[in-house]
Protein backbone atom coordinates (compact mmCIF):
# COMPACT_ATOMS: atom_id res chain seq x y z
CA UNK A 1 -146.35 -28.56 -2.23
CA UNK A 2 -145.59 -25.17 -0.86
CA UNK A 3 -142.29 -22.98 -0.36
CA UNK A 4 -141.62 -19.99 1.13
CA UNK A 5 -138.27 -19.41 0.10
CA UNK A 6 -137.85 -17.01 -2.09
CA UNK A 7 -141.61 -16.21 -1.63
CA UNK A 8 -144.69 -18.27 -1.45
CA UNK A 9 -144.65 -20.53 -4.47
CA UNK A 10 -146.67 -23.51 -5.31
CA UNK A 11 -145.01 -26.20 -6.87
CA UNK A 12 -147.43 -28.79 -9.18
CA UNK A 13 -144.72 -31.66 -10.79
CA UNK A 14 -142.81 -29.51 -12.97
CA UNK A 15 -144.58 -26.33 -13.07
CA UNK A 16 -144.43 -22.97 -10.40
CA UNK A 17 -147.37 -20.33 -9.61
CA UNK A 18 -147.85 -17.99 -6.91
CA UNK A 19 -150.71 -16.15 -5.55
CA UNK A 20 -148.77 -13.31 -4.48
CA UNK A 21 -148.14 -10.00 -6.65
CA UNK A 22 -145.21 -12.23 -8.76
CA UNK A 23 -143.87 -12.82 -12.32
CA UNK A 24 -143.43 -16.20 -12.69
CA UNK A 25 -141.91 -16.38 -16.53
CA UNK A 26 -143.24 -19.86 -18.50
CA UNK A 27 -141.17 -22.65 -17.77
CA UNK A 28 -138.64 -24.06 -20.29
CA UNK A 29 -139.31 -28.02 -19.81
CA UNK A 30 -136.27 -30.39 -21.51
CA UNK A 31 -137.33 -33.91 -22.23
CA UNK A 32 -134.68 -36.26 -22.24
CA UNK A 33 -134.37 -36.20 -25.51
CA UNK A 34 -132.45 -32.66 -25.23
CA UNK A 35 -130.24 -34.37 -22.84
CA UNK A 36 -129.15 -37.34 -24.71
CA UNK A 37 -125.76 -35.56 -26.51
CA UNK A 38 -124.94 -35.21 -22.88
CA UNK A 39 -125.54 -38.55 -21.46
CA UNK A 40 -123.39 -41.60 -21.03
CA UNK A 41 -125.29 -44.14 -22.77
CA UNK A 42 -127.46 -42.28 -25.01
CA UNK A 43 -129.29 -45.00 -26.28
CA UNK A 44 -130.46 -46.27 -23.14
CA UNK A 45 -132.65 -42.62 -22.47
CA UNK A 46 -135.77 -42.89 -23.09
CA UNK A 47 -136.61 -39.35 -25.50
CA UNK A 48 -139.97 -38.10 -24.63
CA UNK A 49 -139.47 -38.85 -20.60
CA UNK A 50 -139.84 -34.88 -18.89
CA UNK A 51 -136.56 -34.09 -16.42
CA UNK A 52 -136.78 -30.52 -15.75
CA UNK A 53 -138.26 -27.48 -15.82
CA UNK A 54 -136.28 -23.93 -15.85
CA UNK A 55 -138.24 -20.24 -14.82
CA UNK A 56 -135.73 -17.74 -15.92
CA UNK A 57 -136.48 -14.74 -14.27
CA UNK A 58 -138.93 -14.69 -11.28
CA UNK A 59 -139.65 -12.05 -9.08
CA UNK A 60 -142.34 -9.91 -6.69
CA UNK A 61 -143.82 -7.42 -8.92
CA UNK A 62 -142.50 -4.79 -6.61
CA UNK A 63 -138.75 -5.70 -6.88
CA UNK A 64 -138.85 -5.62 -10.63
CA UNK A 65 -136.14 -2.56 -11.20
CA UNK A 66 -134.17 -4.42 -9.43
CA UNK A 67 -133.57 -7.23 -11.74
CA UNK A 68 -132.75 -5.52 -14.80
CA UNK A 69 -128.71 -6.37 -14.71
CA UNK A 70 -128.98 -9.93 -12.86
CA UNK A 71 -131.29 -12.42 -13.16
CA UNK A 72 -133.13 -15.09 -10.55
CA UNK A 73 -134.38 -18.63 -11.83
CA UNK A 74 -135.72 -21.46 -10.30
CA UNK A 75 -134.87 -25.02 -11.42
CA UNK A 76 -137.11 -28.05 -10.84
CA UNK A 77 -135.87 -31.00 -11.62
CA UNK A 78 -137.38 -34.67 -11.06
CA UNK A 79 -135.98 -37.64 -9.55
CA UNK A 80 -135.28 -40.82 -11.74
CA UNK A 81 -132.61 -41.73 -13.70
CA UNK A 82 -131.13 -40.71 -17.77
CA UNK A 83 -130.57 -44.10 -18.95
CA UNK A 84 -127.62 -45.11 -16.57
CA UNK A 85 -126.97 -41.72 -14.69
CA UNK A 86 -128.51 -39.86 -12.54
CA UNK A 87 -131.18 -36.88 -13.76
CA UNK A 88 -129.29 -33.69 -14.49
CA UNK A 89 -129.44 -30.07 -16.00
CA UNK A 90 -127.45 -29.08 -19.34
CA UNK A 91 -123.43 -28.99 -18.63
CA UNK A 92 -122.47 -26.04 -20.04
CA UNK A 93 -119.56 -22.87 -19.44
CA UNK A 94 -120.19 -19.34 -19.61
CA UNK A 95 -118.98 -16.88 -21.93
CA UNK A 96 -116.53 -14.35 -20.42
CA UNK A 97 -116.56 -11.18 -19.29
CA UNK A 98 -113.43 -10.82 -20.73
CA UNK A 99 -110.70 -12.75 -22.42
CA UNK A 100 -109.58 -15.51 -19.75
CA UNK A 101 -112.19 -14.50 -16.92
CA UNK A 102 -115.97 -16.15 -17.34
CA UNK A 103 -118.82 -15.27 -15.48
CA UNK A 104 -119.79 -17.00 -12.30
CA UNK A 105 -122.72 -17.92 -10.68
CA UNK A 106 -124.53 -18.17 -7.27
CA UNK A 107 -126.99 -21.05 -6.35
CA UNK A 108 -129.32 -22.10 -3.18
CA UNK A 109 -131.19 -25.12 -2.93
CA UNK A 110 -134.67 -24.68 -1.73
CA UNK A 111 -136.07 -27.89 -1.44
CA UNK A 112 -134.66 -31.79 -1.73
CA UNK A 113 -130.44 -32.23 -2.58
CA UNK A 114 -128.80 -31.40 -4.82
CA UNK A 115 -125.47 -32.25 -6.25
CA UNK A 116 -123.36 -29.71 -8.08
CA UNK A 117 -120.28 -30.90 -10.48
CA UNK A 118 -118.07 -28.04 -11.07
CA UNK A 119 -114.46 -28.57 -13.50
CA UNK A 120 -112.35 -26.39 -14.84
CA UNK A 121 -110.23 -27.18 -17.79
CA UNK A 122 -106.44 -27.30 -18.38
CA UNK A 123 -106.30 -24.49 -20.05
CA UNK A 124 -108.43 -22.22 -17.25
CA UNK A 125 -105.89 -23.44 -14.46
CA UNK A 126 -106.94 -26.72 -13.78
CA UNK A 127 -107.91 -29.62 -14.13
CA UNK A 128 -110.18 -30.00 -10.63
CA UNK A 129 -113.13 -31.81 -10.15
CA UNK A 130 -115.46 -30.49 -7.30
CA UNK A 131 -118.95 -32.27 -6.45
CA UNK A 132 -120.86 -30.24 -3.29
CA UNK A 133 -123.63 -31.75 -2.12
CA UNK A 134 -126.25 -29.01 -1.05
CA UNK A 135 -129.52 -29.24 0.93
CA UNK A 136 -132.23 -26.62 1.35
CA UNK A 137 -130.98 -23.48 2.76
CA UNK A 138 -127.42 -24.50 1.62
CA UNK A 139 -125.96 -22.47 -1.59
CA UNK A 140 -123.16 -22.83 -3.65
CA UNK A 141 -120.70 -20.22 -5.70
CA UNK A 142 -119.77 -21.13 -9.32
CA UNK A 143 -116.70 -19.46 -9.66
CA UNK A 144 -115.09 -18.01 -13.04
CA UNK A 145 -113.81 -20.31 -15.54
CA UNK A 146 -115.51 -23.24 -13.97
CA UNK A 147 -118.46 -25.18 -15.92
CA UNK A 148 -121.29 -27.10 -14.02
CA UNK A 149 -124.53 -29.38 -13.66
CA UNK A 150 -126.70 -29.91 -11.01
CA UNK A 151 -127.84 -33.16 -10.41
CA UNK A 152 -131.04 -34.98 -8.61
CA UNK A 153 -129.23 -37.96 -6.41
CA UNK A 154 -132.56 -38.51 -4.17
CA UNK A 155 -136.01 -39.66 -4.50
CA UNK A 156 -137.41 -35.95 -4.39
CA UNK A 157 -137.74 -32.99 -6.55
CA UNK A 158 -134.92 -30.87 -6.42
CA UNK A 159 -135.86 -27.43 -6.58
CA UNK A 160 -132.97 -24.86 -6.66
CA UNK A 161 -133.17 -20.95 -7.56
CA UNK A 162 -129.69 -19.05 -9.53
CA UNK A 163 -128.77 -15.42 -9.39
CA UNK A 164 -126.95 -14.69 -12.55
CA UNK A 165 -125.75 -12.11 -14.33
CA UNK A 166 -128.23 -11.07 -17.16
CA UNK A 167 -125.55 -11.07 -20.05
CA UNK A 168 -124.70 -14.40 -19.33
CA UNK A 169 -124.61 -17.36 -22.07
CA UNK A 170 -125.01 -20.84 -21.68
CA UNK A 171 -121.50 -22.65 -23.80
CA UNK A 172 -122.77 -26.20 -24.29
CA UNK A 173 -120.59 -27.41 -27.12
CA UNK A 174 -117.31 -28.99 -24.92
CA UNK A 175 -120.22 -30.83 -22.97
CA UNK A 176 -121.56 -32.04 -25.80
CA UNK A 177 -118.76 -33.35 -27.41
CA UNK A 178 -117.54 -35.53 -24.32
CA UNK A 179 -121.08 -36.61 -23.44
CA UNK A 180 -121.03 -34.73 -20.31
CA UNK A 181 -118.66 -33.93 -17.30
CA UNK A 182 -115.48 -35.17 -16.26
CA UNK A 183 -117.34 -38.01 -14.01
CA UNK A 184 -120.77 -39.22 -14.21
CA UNK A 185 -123.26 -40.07 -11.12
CA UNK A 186 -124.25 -43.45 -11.50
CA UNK A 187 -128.14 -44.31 -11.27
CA UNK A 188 -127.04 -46.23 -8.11
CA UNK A 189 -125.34 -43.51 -6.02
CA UNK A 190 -121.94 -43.95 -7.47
CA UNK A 191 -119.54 -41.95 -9.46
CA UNK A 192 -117.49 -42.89 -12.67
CA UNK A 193 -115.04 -40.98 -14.59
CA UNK A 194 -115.85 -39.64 -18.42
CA UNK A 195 -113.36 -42.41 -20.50
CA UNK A 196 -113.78 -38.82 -23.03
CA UNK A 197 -111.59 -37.10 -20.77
CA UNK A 198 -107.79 -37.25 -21.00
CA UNK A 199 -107.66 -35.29 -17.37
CA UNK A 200 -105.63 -36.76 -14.79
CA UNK A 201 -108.21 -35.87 -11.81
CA UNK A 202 -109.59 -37.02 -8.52
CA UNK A 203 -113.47 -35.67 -7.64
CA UNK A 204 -112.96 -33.75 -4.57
CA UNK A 205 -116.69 -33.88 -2.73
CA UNK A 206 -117.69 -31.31 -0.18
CA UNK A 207 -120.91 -29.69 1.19
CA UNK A 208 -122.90 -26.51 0.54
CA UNK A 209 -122.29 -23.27 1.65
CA UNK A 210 -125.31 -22.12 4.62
CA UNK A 211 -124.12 -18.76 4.04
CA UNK A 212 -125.43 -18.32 0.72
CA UNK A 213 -129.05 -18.93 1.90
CA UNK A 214 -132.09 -16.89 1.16
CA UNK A 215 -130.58 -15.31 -1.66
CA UNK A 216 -133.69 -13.44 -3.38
CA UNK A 217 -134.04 -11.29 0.35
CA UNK A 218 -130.23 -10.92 0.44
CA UNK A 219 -130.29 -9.85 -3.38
CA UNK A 220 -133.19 -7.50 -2.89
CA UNK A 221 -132.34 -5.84 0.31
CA UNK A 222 -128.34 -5.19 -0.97
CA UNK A 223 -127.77 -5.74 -4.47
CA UNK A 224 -124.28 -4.34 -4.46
CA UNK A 225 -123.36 -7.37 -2.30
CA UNK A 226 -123.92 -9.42 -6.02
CA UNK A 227 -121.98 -6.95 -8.16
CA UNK A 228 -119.37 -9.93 -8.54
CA UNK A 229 -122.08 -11.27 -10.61
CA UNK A 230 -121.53 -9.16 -13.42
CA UNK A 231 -118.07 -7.81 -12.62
CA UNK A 232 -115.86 -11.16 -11.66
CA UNK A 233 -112.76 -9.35 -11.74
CA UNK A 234 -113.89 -8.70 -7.95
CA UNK A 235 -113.93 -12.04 -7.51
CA UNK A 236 -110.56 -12.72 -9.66
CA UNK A 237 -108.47 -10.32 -7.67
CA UNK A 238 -109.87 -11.40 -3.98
CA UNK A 239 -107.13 -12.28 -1.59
């Protein structure tokens, strides 16, 4: 298979190449096994099954100063199922930028759906619950103080790209000690709240954004349209 969005990749199962002038970084591929501590029935996942695949940091050779402060990855991950649920990434936070304000993040789906849990905790100003079902060419904004997943609800590949600040940090551990989100996605379609949450909240769905499409080309040819990335008190103090 062949995209052309964010430039002409070829896409082999799990793994990304290009024969234009690009990096493509080598992949990070989690087994299930990595995802088990995040799964609701751990011992039904099978360990040594492949999921996904993660390139942190591709780009055209030419555009390479341009990605020293924020960072663009492309996600692959395969259909099927993690024991009862749905295949998904690592939940995880982000650190923050500073005390009370985390870093956000800005994703577009580039081929297959893809469906994107966001929650924010008591303590951050919530609890909410947000699942937004994207399509290719649709995006979505993970804003501060908000952790997430992406998740594989179809029979395809789901291939999605991230522009991210650099500094950023993956914070696994609340994930990991609830087995997941706030709800799961079932392995038939439908949704079930975490029993390891005490949070009195309803999943709110809703779709993907079309105007955060072709992000590398919006990236490249304005960068200071991104500076949220790594400064979200922009993003903190819009009306």
């Amino acid at each position: 298979m062949e995209l052309l969005n964010p430039f002409r990749l070829t896409v082999d199962g799990l793994y990304l190449s290009s024969n234009e002038e690009a990096f493509i970084p080598s992949p990070i591929i989690r087994l299930a096994s990595e995802l088990k501590d995040f799964a609701r029935d751990p011992l039904s996942v099978d360990p040594h099954v492949p999921v996904l695949s993660v390139y942190r940091g591709v780009y055209l050779k030419k555009d390479k100063d341009l990605f020293s402060t924020v960072r663009y990855d492309v996600t692959l991950v395969l259909p099927g199922s993690l024991g009862s649920e749905k295949n998904k990434t690592l939940s995880h936070y982000h650190n923050d930028f500073r005390k009370g304000l985390s870093y956000p993040e800005v994703y577009e789906v580039l081929y297959g759906t893809g469906h994107f849990l966001l929650q924010k905790p008591p303590e951050r100003g919530g609890p909410q619950a947000i699942l937004v079902e994207a399509r290719a060419g649709e995006g979505v904004l993970i804003p501060p103080n908000y952790g997430h997943m992406a998740i594989n609800p179809g029979t395809e590949t789901l291939i999605y790209s991230n522009l991210i600040c650099a500094t950023v940090e993956p914070l696994l551990d609340e994930f990991r000690k609830r087995r997941g989100g706030v709800y799961y996605e079932l392995a038939d379609g439908s949704f079930e709240k975490n029993p390891l949450y005490d949070w009195n909240v309803e999943l709110v769905k809703k779709r993907g954004d079309t105007s955060l499409r072709n992000l590398y080309d919006r990236y490249v040819k304005g960068p200071s349209q991104f500076s949220y990335l790594c400064d979200p008190d922009q993003l903190h103090q819009a009306p």
